[in-house]
N, C-alpha and C. Protein backbone atom coordinates (compact mmCIF):
# COMPACT_ATOMS: atom_id res chain seq x y z
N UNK A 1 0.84 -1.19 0.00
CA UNK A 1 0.00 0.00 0.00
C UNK A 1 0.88 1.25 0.00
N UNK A 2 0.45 2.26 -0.46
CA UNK A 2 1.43 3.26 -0.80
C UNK A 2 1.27 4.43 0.36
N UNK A 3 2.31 4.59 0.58
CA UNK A 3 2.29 5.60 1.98
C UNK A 3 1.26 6.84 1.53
N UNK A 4 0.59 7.35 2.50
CA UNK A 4 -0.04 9.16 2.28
C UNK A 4 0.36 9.90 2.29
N UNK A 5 0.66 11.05 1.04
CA UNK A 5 1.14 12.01 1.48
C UNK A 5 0.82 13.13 2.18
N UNK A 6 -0.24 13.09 2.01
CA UNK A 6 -0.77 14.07 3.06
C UNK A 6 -1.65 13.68 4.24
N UNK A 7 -1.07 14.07 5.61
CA UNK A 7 -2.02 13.07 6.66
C UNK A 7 -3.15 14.26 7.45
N UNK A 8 -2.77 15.66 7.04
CA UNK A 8 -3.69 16.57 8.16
C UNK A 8 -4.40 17.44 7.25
N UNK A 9 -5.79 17.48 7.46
CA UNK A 9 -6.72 18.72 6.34
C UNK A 9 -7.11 19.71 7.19
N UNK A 10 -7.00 21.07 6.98
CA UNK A 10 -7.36 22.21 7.72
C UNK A 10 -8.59 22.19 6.52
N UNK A 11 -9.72 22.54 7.24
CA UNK A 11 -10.84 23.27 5.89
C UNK A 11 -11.06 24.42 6.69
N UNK A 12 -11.56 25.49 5.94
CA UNK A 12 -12.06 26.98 6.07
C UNK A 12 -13.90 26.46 6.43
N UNK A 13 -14.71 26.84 7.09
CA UNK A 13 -16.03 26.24 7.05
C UNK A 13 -16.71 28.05 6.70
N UNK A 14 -17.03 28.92 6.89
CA UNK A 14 -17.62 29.76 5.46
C UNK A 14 -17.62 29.43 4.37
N UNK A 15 -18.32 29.00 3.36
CA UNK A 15 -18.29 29.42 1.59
C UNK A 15 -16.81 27.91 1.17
N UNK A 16 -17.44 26.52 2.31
CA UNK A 16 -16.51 25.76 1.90
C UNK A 16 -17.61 24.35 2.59
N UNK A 17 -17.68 24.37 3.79
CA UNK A 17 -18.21 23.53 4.72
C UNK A 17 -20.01 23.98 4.54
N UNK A 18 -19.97 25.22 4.90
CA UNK A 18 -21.45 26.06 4.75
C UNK A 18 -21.72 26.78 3.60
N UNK A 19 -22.90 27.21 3.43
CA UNK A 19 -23.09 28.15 2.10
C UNK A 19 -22.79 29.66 3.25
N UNK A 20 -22.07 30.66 2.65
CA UNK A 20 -21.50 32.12 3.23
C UNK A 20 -22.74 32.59 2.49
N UNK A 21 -23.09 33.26 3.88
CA UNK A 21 -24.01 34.06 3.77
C UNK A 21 -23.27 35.68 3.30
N UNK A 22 -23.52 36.50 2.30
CA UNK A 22 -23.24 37.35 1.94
C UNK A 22 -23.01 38.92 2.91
N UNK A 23 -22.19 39.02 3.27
CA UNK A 23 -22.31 40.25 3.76
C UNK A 23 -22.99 40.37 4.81
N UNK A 24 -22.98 38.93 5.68
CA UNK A 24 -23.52 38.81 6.77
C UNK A 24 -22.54 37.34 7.69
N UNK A 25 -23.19 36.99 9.03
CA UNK A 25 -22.71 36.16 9.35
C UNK A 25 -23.58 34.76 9.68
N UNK A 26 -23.32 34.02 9.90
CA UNK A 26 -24.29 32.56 10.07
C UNK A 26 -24.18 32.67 11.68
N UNK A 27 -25.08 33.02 12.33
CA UNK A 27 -25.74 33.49 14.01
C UNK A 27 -26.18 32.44 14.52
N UNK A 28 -26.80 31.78 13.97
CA UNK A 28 -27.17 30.71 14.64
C UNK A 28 -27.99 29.33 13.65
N UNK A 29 -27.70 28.25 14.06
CA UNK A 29 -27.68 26.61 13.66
C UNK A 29 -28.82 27.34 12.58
N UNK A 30 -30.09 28.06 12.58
CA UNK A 30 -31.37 27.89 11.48
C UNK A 30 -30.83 28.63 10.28
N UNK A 31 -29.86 29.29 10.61
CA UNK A 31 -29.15 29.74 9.55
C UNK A 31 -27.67 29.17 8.43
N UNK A 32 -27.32 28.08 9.57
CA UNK A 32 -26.24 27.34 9.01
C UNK A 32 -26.75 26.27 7.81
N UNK A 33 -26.37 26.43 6.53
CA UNK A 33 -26.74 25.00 5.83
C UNK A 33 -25.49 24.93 5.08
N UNK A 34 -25.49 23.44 5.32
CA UNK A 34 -23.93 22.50 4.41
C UNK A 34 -24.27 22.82 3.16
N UNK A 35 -23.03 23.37 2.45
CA UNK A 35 -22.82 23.06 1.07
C UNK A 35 -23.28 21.88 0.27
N UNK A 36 -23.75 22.14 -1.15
CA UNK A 36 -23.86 20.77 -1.46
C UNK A 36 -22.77 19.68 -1.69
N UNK A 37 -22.89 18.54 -1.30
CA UNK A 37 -22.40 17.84 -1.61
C UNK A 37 -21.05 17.71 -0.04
N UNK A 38 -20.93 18.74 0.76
CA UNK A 38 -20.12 19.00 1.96
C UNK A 38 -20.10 17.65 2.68
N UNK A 39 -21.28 17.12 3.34
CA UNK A 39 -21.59 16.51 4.04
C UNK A 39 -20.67 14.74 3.70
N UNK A 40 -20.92 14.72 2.18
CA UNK A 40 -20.54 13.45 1.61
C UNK A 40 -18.77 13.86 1.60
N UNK A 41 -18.30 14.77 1.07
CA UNK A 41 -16.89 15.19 0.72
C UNK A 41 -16.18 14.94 2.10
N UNK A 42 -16.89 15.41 3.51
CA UNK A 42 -16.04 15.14 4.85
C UNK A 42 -16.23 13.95 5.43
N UNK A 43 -16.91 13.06 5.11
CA UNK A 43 -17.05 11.53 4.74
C UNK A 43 -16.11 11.09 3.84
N UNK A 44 -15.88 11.42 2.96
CA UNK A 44 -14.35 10.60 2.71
C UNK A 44 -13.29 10.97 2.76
N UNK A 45 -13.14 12.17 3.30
CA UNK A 45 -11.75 12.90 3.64
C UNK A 45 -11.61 12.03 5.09
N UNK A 46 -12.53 11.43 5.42
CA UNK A 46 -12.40 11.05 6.97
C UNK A 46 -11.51 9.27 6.44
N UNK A 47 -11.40 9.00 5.22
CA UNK A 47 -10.90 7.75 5.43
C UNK A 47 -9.95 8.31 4.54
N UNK A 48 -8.78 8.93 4.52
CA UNK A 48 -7.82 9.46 3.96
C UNK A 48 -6.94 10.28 4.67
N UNK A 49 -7.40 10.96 5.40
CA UNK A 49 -6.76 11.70 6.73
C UNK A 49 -6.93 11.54 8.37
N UNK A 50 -5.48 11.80 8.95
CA UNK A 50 -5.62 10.91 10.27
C UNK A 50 -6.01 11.87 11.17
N UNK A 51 -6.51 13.37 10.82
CA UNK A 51 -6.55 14.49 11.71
C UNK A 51 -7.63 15.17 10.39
N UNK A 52 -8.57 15.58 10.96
CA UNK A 52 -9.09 16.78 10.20
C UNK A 52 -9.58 17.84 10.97
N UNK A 53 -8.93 19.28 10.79
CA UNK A 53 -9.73 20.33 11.74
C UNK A 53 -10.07 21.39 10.84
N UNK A 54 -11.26 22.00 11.38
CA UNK A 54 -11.53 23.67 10.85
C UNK A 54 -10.95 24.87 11.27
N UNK A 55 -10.22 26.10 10.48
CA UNK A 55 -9.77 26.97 11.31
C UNK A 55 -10.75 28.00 10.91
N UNK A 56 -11.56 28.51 11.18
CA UNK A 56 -11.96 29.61 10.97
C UNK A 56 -12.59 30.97 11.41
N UNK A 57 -12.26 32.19 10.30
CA UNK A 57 -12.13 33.56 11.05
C UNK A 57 -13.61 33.53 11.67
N UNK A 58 -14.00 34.15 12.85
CA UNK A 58 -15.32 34.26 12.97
C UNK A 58 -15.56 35.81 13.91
N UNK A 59 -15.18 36.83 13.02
CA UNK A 59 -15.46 38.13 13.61
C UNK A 59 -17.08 38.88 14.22
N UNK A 60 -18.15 37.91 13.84
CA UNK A 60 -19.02 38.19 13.63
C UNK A 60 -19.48 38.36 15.81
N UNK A 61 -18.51 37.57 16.51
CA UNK A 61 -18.25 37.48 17.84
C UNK A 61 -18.07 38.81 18.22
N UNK A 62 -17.16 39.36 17.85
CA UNK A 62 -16.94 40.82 18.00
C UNK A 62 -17.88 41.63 18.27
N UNK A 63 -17.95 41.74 17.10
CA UNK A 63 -19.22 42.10 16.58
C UNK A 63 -20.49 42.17 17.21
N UNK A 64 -20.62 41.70 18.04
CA UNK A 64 -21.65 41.41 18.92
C UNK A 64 -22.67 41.33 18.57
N UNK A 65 -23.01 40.61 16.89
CA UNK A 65 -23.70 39.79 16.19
C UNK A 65 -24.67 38.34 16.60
N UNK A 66 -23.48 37.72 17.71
CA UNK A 66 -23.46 36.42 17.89
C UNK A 66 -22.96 36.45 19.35
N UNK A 67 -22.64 35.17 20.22
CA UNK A 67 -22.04 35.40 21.39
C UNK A 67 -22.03 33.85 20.58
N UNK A 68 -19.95 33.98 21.68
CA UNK A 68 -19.48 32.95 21.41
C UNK A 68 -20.02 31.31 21.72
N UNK A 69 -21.27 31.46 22.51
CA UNK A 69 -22.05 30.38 23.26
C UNK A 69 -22.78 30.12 21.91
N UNK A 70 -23.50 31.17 21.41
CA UNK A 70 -23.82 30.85 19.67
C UNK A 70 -22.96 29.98 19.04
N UNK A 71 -22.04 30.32 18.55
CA UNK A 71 -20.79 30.12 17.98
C UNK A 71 -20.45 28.89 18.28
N UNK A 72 -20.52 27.95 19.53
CA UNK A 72 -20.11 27.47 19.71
C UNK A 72 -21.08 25.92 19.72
N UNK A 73 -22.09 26.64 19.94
CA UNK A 73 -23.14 25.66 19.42
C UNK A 73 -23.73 25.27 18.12
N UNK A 74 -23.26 26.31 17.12
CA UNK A 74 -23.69 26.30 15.89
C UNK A 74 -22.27 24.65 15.73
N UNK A 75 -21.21 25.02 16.18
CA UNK A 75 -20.05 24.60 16.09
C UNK A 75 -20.65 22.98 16.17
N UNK A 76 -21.22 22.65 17.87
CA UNK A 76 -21.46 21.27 18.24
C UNK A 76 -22.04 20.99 16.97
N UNK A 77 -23.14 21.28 16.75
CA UNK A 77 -24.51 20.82 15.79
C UNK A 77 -23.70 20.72 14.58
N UNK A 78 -23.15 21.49 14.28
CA UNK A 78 -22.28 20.88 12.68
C UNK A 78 -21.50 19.86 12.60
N UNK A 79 -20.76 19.16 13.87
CA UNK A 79 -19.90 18.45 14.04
C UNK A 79 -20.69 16.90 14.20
N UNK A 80 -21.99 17.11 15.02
CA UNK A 80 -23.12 16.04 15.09
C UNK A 80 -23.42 15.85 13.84
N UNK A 81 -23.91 16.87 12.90
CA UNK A 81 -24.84 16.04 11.35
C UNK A 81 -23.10 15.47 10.94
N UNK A 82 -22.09 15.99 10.59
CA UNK A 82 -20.99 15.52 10.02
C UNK A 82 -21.19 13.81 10.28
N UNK A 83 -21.11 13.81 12.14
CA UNK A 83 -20.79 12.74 12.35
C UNK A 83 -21.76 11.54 11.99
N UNK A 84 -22.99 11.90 12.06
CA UNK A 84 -24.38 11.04 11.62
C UNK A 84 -24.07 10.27 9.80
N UNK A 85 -23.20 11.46 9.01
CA UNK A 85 -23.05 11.61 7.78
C UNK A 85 -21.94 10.55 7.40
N UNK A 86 -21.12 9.84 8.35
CA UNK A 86 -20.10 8.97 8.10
C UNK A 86 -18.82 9.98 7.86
N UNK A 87 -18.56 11.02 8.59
CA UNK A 87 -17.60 11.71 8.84
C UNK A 87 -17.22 12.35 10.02
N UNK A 88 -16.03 13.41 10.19
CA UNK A 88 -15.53 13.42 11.84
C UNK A 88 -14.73 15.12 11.30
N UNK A 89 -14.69 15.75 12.31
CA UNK A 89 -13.95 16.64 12.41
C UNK A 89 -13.31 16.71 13.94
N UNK A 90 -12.04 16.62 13.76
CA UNK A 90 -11.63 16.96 15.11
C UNK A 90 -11.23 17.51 15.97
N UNK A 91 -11.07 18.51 15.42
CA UNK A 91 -11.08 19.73 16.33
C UNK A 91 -11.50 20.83 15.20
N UNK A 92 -12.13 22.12 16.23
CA UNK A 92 -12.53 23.07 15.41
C UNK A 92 -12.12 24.75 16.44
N UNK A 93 -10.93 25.56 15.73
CA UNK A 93 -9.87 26.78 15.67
C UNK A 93 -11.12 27.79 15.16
N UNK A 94 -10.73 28.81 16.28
CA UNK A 94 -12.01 29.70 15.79
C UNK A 94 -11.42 31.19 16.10
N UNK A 95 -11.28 32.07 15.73
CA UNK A 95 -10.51 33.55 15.68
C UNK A 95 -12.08 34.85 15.84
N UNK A 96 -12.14 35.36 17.06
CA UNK A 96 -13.40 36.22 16.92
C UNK A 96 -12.43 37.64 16.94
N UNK A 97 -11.31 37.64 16.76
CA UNK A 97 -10.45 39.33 16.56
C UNK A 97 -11.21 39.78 15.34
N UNK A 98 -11.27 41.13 15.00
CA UNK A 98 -11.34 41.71 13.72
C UNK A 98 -10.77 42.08 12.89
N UNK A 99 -11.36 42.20 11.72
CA UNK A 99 -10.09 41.76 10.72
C UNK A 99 -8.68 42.37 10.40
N UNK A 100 -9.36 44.18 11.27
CA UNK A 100 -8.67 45.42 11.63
C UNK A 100 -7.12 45.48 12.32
N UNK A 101 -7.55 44.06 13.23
CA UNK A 101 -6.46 44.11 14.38
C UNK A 101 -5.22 43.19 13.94
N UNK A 102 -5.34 42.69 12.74
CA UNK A 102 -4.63 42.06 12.64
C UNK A 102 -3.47 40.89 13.35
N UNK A 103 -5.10 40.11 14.18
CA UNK A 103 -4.70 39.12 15.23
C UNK A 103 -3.61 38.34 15.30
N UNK A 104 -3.02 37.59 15.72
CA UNK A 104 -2.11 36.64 15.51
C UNK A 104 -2.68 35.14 15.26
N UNK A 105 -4.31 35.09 15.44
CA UNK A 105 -5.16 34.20 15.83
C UNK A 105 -5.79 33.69 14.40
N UNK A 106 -5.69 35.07 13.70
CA UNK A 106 -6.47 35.59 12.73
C UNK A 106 -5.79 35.22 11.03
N UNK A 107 -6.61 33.91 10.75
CA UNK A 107 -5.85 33.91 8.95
C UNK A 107 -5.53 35.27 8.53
N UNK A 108 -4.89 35.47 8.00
CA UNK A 108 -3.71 34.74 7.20
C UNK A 108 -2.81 34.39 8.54
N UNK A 109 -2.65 35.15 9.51
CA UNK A 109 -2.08 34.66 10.66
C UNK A 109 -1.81 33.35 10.73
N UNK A 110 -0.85 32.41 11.68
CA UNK A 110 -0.79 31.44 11.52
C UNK A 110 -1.24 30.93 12.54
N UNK A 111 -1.57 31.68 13.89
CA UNK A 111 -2.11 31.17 15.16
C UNK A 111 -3.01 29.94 15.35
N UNK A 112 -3.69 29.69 14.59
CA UNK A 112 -5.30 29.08 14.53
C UNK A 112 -4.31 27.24 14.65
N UNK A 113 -3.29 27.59 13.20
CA UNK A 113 -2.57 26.51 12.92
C UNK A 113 -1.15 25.80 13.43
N UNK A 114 -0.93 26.41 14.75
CA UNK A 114 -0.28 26.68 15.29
C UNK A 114 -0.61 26.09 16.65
N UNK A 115 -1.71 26.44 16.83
CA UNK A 115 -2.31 25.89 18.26
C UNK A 115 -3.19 24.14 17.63
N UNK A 116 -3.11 24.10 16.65
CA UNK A 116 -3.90 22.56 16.44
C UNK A 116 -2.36 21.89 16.33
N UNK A 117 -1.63 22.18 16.07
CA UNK A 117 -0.19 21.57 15.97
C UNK A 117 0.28 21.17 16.82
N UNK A 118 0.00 22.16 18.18
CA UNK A 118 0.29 21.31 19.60
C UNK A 118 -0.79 20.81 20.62
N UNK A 119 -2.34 21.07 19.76
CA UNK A 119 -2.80 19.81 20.47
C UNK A 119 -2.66 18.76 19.45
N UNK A 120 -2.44 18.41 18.59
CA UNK A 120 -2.41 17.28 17.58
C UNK A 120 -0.32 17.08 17.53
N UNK A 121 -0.06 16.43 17.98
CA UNK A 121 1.68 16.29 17.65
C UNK A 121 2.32 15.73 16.80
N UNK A 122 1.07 14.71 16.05
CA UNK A 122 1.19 14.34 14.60
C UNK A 122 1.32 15.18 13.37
N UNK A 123 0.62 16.38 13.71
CA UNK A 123 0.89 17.58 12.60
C UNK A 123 1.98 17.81 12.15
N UNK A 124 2.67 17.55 11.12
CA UNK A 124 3.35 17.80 10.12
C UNK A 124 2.46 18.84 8.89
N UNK A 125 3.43 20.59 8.51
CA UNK A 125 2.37 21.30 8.14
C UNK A 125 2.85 21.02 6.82
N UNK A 126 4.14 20.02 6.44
CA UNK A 126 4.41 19.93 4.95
C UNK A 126 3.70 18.72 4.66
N UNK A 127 3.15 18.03 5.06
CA UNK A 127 1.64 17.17 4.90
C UNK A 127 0.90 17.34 5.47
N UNK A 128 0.17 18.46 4.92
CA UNK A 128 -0.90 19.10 5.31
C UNK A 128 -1.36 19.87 4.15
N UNK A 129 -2.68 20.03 4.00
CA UNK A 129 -3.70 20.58 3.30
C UNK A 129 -4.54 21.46 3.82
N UNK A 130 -5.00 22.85 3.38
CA UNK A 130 -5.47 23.82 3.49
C UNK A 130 -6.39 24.28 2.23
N UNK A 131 -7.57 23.97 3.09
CA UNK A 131 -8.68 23.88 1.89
C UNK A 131 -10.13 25.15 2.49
N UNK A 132 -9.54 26.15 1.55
CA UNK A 132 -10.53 27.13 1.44
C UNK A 132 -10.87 28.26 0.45
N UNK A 133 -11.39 28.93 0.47
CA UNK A 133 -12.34 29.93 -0.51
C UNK A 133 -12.30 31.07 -0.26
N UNK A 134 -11.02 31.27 0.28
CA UNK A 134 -10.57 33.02 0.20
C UNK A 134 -9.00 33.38 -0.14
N UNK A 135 -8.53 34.22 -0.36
CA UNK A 135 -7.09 34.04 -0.90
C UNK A 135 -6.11 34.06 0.85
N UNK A 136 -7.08 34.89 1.94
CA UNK A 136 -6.60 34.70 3.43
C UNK A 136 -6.38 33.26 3.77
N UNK A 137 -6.96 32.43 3.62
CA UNK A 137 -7.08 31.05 3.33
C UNK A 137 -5.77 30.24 3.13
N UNK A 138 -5.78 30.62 1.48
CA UNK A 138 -4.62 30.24 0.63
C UNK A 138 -2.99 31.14 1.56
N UNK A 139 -2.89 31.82 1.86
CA UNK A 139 -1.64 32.88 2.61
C UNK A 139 -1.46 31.95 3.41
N UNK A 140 -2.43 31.41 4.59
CA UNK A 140 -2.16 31.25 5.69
C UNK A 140 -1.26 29.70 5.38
N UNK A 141 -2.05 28.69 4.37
CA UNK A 141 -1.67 27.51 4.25
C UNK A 141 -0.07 27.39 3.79
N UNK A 142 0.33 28.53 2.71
CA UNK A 142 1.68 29.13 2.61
C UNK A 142 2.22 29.12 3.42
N UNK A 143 1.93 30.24 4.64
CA UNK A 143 3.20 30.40 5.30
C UNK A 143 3.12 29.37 6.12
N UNK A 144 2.67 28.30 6.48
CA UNK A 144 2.73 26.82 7.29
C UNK A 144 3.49 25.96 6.35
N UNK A 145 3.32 26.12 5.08
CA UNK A 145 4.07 25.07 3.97
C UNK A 145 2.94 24.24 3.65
N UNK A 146 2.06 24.30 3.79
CA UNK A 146 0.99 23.03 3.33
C UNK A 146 0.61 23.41 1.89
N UNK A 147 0.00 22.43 1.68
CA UNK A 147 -0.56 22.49 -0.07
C UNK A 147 -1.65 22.97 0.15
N UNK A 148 -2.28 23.94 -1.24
CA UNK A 148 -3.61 24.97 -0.96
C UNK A 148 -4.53 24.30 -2.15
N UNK A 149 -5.61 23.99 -1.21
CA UNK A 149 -6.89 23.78 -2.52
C UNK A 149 -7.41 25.32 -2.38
N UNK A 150 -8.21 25.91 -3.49
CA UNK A 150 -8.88 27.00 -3.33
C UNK A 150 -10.24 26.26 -3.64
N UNK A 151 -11.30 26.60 -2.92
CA UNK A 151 -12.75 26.23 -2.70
C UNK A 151 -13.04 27.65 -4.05
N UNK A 152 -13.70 27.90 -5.27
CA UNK A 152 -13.93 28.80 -6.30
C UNK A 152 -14.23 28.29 -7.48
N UNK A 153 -15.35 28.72 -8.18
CA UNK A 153 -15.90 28.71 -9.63
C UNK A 153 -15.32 30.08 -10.41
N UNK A 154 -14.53 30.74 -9.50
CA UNK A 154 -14.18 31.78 -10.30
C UNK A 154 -12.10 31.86 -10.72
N UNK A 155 -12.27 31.66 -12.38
CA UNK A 155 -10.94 31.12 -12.83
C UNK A 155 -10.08 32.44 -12.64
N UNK A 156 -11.22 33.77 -12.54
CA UNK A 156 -9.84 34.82 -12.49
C UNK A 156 -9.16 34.90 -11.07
N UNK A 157 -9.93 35.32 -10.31
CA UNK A 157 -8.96 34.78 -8.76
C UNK A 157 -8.03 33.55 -8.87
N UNK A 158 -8.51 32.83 -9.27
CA UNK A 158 -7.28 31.99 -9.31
C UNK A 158 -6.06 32.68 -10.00
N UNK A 159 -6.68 32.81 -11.26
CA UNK A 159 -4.73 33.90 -12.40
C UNK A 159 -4.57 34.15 -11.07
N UNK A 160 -5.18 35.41 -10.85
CA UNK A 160 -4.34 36.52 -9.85
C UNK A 160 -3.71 36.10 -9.13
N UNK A 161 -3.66 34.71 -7.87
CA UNK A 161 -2.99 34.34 -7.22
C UNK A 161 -2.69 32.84 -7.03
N UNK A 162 -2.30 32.99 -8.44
CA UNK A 162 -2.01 31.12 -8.73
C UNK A 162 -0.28 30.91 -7.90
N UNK A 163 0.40 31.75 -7.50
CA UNK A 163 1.29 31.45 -6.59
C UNK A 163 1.29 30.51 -5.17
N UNK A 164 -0.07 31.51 -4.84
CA UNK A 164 -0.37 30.71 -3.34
C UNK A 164 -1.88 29.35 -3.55
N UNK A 165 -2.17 28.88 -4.69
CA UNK A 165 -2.98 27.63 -4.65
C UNK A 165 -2.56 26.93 -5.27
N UNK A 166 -2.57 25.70 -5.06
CA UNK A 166 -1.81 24.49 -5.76
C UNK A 166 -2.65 23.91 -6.72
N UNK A 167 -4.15 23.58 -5.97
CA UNK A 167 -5.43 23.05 -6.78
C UNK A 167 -6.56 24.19 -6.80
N UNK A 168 -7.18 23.97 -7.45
CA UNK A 168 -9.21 24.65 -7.34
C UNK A 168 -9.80 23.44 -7.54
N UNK A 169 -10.70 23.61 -7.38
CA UNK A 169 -12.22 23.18 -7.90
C UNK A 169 -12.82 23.73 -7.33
N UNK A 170 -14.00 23.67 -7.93
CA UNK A 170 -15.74 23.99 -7.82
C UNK A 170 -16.29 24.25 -6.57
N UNK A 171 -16.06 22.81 -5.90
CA UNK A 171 -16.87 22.90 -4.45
C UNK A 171 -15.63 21.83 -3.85
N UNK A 172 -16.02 21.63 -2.38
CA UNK A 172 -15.32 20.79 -1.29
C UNK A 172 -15.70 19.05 -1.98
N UNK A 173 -16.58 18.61 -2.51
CA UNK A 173 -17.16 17.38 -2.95
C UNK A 173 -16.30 17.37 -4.49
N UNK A 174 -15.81 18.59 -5.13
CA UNK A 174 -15.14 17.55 -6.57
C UNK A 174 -13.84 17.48 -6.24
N UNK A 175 -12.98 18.22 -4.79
CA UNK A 175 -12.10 17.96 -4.11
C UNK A 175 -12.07 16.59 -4.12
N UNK A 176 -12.87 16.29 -2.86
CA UNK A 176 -13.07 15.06 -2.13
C UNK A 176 -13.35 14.18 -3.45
N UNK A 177 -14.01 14.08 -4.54
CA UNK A 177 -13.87 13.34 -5.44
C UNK A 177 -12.73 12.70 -6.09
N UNK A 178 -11.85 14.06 -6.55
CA UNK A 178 -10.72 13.94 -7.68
C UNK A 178 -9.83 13.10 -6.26
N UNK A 179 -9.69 13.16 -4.66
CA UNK A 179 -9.01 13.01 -3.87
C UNK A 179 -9.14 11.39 -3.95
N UNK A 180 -10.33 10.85 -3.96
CA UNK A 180 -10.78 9.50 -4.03
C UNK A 180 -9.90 8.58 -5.15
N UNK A 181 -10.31 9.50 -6.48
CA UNK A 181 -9.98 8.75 -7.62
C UNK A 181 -8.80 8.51 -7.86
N UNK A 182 -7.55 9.76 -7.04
CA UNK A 182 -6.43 9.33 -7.00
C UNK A 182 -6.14 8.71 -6.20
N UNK A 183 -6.49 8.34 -5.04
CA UNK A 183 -6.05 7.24 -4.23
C UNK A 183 -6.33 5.75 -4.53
N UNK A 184 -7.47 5.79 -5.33
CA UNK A 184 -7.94 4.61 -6.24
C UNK A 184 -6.85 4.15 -7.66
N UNK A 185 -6.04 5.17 -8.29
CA UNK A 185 -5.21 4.52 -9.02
C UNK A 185 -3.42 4.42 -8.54
């Protein structure tokens, strides 16, 4: 059997895991809905990787939009359907600084990935994957050394910063697809 090269997936869960609500924030569980096809894609990332966590920005705390007890329950309940779904997330990195302050906590920052590194000691960040749908996203997975999927239907963001993504696709599920088919040949 052929060794893995990659054993740890960071995903972004805005506009990757969930549908991003526009110019707003996801407040609470009646507002959270999985991407299509999400649910199935972290189902088989779960038999391919020995660690999977979410890091993501969530200013909307600040903000005093949400309280982190929100936040944190929206958090449980996403981690329950995952798990019902034949998938696992295991830990979930959450940054409520604004985007202003330029946290240390805060993607592109590396904090988020930094602190799953020493609760996880298996983390290696040059096998590791960073899979999200903003170019903050793509920076952060850079400066850790991991390989960048960009979560985007849009080919010009990619030109612009085809330095910092390795792959695109569409959604988190033709990821998790094309991820399958190569482990299958």
């Amino acid at each position: 059997m052929r060794k893995r090269e990659y054993k740890t997936l960071f995903l972004d869960r805005d506009g990757v895991i969930n549908v991003r609500l526009i110019d707003d924030y996801v407040k609470t569980w009646e507002e959270f809905e999985f991407e299509e096809g999400a649910l199935e894609a972290i189902s088989i990332f779960a038999k391919y990787f020995d660690t999977i966590v979410v890091v993501s920005n969530q200013q909307g705390v600040s903000k005093g939009l949400m309280s982190e007890s929100d936040l944190l329950s929206i958090h449980k309940k996403m981690k329950e359907e995952i798990e019902k779904n034949n998938g696992r997330i295991d830990n979930i990195y959450y940054c409520t600084a604004f985007r202003k302050e330029n946290h240390f906590c805060r993607k592109p920052s590396v904090g988020m990935g930094l602190k799953a590194r020493k609760d996880f000691k298996d983390i290696r960040f040059k096998q590791s994957v960073m899979v999200g749908d903003s170019i903050s996203d793509m920076q952060f997975g850079k400066k850790l050394k991991m390989q960048t999927v960009f979560i985007s239907s849009s080919l010009e963001k990619t030109r612009k910063n085809c330095r910092l993504i390795n792959k695109r696709f569409d959604s988190l599920i033709d990821y998790a697809k094309h991820l399958e088919n190569e482990k299958k040949n």
